[in-house]
PDB file of N, CA and C in Angstrom:
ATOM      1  N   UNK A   1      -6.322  13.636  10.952  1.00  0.00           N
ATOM      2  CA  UNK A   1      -6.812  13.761   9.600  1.00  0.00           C
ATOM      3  C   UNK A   1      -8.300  13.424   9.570  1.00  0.00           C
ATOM      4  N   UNK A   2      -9.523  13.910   8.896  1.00  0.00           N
ATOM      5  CA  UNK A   2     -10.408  14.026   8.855  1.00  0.00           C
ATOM      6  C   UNK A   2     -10.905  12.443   8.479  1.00  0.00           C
ATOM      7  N   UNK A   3     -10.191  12.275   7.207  1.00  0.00           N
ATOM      8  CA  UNK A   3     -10.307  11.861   6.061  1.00  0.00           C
ATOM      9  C   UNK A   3     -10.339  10.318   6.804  1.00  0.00           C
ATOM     10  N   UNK A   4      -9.337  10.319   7.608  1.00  0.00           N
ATOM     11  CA  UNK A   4      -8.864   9.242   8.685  1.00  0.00           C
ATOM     12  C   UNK A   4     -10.049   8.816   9.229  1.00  0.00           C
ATOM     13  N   UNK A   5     -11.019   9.481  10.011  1.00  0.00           N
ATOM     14  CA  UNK A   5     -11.912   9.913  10.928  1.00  0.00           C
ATOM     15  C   UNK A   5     -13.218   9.267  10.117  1.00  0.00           C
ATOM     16  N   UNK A   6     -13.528   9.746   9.253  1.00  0.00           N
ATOM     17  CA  UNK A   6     -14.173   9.644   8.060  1.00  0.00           C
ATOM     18  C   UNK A   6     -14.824   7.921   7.786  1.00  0.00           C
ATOM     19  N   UNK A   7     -13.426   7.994   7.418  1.00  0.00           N
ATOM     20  CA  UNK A   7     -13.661   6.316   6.810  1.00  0.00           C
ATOM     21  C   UNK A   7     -13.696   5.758   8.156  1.00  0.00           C
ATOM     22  N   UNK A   8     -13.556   5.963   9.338  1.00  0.00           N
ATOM     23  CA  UNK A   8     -13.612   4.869  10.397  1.00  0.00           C
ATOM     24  C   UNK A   8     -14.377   5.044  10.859  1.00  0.00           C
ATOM     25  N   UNK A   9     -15.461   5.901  10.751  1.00  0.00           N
ATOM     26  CA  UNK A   9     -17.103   6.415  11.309  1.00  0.00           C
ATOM     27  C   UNK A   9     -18.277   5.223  10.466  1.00  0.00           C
ATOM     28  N   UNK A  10     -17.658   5.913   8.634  1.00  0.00           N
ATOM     29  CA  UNK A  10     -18.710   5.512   7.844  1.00  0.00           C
ATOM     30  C   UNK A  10     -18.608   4.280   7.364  1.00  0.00           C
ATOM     31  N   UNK A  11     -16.793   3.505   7.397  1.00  0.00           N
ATOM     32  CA  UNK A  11     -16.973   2.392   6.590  1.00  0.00           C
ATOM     33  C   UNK A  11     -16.804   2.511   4.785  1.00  0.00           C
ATOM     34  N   UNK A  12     -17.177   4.147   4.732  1.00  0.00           N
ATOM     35  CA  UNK A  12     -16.645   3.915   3.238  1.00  0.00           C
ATOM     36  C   UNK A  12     -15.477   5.013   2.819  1.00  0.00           C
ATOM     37  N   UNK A  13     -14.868   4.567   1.742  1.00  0.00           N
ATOM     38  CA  UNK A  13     -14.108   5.706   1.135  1.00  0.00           C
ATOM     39  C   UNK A  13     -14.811   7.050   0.453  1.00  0.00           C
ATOM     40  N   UNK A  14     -14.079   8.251   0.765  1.00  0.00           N
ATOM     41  CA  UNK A  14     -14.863   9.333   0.106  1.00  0.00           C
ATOM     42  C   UNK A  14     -14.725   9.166  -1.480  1.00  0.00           C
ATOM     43  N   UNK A  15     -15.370   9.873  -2.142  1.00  0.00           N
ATOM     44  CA  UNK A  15     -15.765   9.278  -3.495  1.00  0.00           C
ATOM     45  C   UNK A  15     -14.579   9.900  -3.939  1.00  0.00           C
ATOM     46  N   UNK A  16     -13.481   9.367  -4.857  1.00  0.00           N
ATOM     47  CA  UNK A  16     -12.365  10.025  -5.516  1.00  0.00           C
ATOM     48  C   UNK A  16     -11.222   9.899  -5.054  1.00  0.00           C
ATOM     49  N   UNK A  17     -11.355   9.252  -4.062  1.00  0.00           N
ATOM     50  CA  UNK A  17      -9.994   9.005  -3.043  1.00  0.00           C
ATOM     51  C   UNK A  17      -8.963   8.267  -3.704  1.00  0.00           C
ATOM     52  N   UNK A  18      -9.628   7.216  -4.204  1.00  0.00           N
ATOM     53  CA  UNK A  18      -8.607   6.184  -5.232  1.00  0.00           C
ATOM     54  C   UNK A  18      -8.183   6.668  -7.242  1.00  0.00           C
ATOM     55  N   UNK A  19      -8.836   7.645  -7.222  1.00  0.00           N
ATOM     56  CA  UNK A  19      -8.498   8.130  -8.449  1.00  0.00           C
ATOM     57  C   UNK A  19      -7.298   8.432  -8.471  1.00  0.00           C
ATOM     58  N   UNK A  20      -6.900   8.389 -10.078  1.00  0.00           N
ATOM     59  CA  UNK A  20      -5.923   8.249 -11.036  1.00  0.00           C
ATOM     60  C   UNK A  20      -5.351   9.465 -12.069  1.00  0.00           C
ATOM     61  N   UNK A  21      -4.502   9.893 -11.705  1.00  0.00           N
ATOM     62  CA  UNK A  21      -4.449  10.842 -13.282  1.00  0.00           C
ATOM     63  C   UNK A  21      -3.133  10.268 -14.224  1.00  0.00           C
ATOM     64  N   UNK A  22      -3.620  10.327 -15.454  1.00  0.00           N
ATOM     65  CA  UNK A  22      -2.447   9.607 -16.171  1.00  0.00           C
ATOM     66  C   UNK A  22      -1.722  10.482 -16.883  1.00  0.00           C
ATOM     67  N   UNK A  23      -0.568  10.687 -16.838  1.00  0.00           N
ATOM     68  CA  UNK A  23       0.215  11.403 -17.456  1.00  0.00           C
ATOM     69  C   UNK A  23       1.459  11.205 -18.630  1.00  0.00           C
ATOM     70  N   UNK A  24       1.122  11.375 -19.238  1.00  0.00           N
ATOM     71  CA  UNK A  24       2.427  11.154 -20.569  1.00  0.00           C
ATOM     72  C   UNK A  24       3.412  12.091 -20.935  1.00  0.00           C
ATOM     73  N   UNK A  25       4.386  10.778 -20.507  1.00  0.00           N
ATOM     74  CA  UNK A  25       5.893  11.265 -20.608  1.00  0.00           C
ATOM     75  C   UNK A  25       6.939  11.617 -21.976  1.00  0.00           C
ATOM     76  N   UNK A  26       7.279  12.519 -22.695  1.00  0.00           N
ATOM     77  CA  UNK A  26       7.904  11.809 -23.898  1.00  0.00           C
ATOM     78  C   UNK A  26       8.796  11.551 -23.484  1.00  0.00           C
ATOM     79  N   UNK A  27       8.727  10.297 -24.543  1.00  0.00           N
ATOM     80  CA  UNK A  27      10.444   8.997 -24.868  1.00  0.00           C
ATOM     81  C   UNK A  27      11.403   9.860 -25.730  1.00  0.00           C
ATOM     82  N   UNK A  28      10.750  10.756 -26.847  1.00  0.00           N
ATOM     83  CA  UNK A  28      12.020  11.509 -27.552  1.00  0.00           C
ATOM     84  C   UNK A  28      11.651  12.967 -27.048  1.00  0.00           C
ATOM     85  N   UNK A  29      12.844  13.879 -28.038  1.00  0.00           N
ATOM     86  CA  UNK A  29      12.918  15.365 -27.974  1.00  0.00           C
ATOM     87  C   UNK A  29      11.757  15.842 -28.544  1.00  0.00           C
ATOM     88  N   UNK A  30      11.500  15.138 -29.643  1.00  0.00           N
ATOM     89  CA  UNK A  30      10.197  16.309 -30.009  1.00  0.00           C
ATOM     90  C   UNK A  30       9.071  14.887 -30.586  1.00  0.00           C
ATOM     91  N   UNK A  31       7.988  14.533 -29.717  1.00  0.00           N
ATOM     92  CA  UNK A  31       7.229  13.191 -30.007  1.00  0.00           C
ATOM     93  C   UNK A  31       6.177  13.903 -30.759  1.00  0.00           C
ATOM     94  N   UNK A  32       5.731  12.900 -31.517  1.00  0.00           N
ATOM     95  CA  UNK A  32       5.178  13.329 -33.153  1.00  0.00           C
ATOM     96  C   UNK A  32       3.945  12.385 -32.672  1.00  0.00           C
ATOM     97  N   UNK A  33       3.930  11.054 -32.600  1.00  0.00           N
ATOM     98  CA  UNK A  33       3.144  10.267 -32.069  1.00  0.00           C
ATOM     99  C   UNK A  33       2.404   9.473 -30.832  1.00  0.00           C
ATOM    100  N   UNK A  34       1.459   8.895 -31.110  1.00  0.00           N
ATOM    101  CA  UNK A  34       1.307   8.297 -29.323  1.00  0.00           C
ATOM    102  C   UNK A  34       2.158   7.421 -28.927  1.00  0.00           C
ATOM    103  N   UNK A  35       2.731   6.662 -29.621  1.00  0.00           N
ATOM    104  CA  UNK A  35       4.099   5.593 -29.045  1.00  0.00           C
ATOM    105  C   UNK A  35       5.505   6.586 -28.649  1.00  0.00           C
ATOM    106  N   UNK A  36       5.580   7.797 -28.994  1.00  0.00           N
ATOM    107  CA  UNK A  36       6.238   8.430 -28.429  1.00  0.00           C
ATOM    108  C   UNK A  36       6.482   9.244 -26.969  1.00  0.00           C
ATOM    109  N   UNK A  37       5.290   8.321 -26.582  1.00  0.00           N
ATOM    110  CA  UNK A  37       4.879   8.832 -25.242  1.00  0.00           C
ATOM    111  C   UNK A  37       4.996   7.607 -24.338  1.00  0.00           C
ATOM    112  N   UNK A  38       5.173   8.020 -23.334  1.00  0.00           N
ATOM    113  CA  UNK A  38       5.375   7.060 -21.799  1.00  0.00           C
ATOM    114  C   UNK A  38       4.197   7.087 -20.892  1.00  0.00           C
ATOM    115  N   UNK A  39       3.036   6.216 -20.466  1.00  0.00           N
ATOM    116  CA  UNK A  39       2.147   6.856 -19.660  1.00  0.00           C
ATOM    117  C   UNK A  39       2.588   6.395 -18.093  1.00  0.00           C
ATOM    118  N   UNK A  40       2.447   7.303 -17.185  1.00  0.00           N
ATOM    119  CA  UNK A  40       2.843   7.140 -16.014  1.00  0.00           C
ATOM    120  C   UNK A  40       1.578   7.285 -14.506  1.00  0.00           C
ATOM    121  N   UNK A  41       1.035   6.572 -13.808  1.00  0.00           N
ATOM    122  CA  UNK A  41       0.086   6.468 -12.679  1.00  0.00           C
ATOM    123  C   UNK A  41       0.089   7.629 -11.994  1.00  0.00           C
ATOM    124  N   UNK A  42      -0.448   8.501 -11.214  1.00  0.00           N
ATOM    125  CA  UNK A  42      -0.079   9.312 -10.516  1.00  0.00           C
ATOM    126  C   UNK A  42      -1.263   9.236  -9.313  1.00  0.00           C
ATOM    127  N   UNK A  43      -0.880   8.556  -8.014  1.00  0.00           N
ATOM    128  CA  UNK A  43      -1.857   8.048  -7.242  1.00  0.00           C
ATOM    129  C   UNK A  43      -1.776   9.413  -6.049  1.00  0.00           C
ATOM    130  N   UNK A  44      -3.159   9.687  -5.523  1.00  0.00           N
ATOM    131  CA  UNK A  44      -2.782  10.414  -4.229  1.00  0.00           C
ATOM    132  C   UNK A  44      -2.243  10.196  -3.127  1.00  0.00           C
ATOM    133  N   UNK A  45      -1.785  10.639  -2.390  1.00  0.00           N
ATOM    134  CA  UNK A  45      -0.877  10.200  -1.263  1.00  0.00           C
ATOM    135  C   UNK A  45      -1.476   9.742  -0.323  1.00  0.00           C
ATOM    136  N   UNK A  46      -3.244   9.851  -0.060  1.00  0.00           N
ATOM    137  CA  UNK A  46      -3.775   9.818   1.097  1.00  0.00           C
ATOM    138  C   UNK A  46      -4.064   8.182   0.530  1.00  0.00           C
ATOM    139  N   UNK A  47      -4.268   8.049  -0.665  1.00  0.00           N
ATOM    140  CA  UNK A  47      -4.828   6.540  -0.580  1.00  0.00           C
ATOM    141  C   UNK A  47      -3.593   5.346  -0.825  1.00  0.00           C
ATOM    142  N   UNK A  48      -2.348   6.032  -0.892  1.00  0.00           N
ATOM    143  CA  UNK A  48      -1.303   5.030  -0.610  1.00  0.00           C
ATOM    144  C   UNK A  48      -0.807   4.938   0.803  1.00  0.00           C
ATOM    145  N   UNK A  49      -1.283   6.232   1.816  1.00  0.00           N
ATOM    146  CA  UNK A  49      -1.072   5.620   2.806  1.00  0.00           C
ATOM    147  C   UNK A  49      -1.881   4.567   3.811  1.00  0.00           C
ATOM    148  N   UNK A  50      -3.364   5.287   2.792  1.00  0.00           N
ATOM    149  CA  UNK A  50      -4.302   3.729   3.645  1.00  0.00           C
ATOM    150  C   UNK A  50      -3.940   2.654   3.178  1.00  0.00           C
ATOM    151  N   UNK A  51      -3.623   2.452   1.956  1.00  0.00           N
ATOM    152  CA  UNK A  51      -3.491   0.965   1.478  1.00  0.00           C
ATOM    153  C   UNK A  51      -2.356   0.649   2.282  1.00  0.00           C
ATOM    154  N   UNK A  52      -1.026   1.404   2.549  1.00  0.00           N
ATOM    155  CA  UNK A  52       0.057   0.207   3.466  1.00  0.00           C
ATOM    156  C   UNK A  52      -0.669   0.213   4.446  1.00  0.00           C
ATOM    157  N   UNK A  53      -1.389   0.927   5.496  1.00  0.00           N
ATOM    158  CA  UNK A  53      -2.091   0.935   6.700  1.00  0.00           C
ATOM    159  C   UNK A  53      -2.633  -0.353   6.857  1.00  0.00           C
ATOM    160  N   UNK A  54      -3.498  -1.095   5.979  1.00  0.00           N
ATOM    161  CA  UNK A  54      -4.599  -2.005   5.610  1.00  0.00           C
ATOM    162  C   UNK A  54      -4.078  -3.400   5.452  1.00  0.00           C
ATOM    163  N   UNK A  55      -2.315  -2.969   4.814  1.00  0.00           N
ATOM    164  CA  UNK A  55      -1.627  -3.758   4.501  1.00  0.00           C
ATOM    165  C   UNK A  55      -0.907  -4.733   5.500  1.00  0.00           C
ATOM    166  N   UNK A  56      -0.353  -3.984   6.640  1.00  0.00           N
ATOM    167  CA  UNK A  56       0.497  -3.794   7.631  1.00  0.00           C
ATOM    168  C   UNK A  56      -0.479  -4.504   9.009  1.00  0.00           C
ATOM    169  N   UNK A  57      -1.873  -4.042   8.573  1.00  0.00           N
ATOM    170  CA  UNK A  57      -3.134  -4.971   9.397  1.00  0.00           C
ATOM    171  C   UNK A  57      -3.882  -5.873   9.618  1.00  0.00           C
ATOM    172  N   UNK A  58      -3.459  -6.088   8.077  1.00  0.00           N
ATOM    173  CA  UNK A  58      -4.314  -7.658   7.117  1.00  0.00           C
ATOM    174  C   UNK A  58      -2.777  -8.031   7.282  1.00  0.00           C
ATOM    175  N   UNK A  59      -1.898  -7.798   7.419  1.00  0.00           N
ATOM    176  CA  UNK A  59      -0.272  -8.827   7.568  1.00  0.00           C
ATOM    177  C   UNK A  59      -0.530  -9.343   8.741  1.00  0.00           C
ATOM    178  N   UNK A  60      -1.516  -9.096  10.033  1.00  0.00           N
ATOM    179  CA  UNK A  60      -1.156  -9.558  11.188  1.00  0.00           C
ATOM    180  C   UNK A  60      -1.669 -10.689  11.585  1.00  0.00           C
ATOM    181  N   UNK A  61      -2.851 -10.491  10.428  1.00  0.00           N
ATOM    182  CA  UNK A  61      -4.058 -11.344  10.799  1.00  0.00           C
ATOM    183  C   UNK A  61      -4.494 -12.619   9.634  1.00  0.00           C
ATOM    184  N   UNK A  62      -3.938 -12.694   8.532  1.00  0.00           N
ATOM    185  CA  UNK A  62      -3.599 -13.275   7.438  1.00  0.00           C
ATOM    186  C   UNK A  62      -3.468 -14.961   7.290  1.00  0.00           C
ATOM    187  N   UNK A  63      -2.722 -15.044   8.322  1.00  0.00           N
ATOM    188  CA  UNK A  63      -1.965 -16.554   8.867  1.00  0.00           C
ATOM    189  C   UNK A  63      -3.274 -17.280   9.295  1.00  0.00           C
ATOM    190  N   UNK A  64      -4.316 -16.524   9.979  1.00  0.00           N
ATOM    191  CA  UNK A  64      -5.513 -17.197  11.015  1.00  0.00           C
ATOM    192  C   UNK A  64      -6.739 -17.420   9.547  1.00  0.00           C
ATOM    193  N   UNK A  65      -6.966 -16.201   8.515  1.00  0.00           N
ATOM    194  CA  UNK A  65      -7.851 -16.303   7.480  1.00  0.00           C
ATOM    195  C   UNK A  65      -7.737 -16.640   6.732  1.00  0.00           C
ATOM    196  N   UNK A  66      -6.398 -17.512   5.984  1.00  0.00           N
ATOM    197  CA  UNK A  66      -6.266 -17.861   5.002  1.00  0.00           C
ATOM    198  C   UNK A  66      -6.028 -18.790   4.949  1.00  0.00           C
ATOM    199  N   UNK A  67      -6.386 -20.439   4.367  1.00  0.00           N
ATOM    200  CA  UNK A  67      -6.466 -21.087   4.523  1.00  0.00           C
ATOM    201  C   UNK A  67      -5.116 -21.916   3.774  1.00  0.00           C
ATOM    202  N   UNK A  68      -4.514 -23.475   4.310  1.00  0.00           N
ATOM    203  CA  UNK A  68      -3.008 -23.675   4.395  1.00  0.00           C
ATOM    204  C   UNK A  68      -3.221 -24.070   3.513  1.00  0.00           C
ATOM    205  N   UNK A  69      -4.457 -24.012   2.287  1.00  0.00           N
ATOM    206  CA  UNK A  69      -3.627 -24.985   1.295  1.00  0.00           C
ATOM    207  C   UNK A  69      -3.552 -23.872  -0.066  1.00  0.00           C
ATOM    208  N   UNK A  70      -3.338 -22.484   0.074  1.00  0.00           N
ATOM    209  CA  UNK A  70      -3.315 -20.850  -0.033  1.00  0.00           C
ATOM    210  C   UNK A  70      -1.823 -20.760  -0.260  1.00  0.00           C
ATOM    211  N   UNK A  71      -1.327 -20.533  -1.170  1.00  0.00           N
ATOM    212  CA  UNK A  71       0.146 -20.922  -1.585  1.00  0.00           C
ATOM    213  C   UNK A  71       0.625 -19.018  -1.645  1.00  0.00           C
ATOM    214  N   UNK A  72      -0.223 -18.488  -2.499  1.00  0.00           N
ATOM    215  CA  UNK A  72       0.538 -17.382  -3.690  1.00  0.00           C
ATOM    216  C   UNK A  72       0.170 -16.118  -2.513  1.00  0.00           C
ATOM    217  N   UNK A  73       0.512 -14.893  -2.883  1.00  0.00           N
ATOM    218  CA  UNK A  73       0.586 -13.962  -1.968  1.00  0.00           C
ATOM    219  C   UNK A  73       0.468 -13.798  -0.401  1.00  0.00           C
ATOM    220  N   UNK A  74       1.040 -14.835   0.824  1.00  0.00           N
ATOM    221  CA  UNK A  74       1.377 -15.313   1.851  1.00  0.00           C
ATOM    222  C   UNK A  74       2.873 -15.063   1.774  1.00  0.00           C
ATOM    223  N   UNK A  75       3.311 -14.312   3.038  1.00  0.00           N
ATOM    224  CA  UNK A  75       4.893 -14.392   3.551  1.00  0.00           C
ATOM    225  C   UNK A  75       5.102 -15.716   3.990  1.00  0.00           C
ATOM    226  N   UNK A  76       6.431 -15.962   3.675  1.00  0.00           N
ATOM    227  CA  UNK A  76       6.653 -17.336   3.906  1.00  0.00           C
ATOM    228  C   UNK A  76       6.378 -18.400   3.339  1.00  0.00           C
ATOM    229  N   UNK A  77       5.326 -18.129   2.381  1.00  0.00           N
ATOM    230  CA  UNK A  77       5.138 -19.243   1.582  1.00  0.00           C
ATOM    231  C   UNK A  77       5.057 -18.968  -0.156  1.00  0.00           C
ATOM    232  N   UNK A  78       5.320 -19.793  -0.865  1.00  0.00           N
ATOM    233  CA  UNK A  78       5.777 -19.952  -2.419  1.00  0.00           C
ATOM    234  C   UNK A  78       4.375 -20.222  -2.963  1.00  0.00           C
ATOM    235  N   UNK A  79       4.423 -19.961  -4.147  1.00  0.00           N
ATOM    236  CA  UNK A  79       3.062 -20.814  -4.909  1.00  0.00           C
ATOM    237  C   UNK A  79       3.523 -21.978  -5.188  1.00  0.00           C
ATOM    238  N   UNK A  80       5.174 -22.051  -5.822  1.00  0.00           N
ATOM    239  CA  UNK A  80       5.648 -23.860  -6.051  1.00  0.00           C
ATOM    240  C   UNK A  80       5.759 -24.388  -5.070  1.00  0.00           C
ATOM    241  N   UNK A  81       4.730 -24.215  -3.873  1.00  0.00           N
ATOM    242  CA  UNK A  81       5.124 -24.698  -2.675  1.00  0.00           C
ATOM    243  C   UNK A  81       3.499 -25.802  -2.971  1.00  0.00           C
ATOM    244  N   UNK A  82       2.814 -25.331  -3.463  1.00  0.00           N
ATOM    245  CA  UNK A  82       1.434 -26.055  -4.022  1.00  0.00           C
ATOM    246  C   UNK A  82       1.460 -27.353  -4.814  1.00  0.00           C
ATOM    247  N   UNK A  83       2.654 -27.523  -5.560  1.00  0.00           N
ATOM    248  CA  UNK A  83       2.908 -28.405  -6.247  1.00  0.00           C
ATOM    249  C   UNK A  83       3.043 -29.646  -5.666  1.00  0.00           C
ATOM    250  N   UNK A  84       3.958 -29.501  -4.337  1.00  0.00           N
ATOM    251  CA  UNK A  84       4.166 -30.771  -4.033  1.00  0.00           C
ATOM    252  C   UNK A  84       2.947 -31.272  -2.560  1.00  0.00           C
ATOM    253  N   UNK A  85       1.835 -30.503  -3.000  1.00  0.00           N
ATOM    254  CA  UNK A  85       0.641 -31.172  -1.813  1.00  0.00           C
ATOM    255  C   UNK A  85      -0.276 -31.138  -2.946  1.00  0.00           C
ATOM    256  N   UNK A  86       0.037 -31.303  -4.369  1.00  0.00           N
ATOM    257  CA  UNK A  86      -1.138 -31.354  -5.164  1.00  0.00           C
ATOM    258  C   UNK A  86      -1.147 -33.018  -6.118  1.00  0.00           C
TER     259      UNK A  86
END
């Protein structure tokens, strides 16, 4: 993939990669209003597969950069795990 290639040359994302289109769903048969609508994310596929990529890479290395007294988004560890070293 280019796109692949790309970002590991330049360091950056191509411009638009992470864009969004929002789409509204109706909740009834025939919606009259804006609360009758559902809005729903619609992400591209190329930038959900870098993000697990990134994810799956920063998981390996996480334990060494983050420091132990780092409770909340860490495997293995709790945020009420903060409570009782505070």
């Amino acid at each position: 993939m280019r796109f692949i290639s790309d970002f590991h040359r330049n360091g950056k994302l191509t411009k638009g990669i992470n864009s969004t289109f929002i789409a509204l769903i109706p909740k009834v048969d025939s919606p009259q209003r804006l609360n009758d609508f559902r809005p729903i994310s619609l992400v591209g596929g190329i930038y959900k597969i870098l993000a697990k990529v990134l994810a799956n890479r920063l998981c390996l290395v996480i334990g060494s950069v983050i420091s132990e007294s780092q409770m909340a988004f860490v495997k293995d560890r709790q945020i009420l795990d903060g409570i009782l070293i505070a």
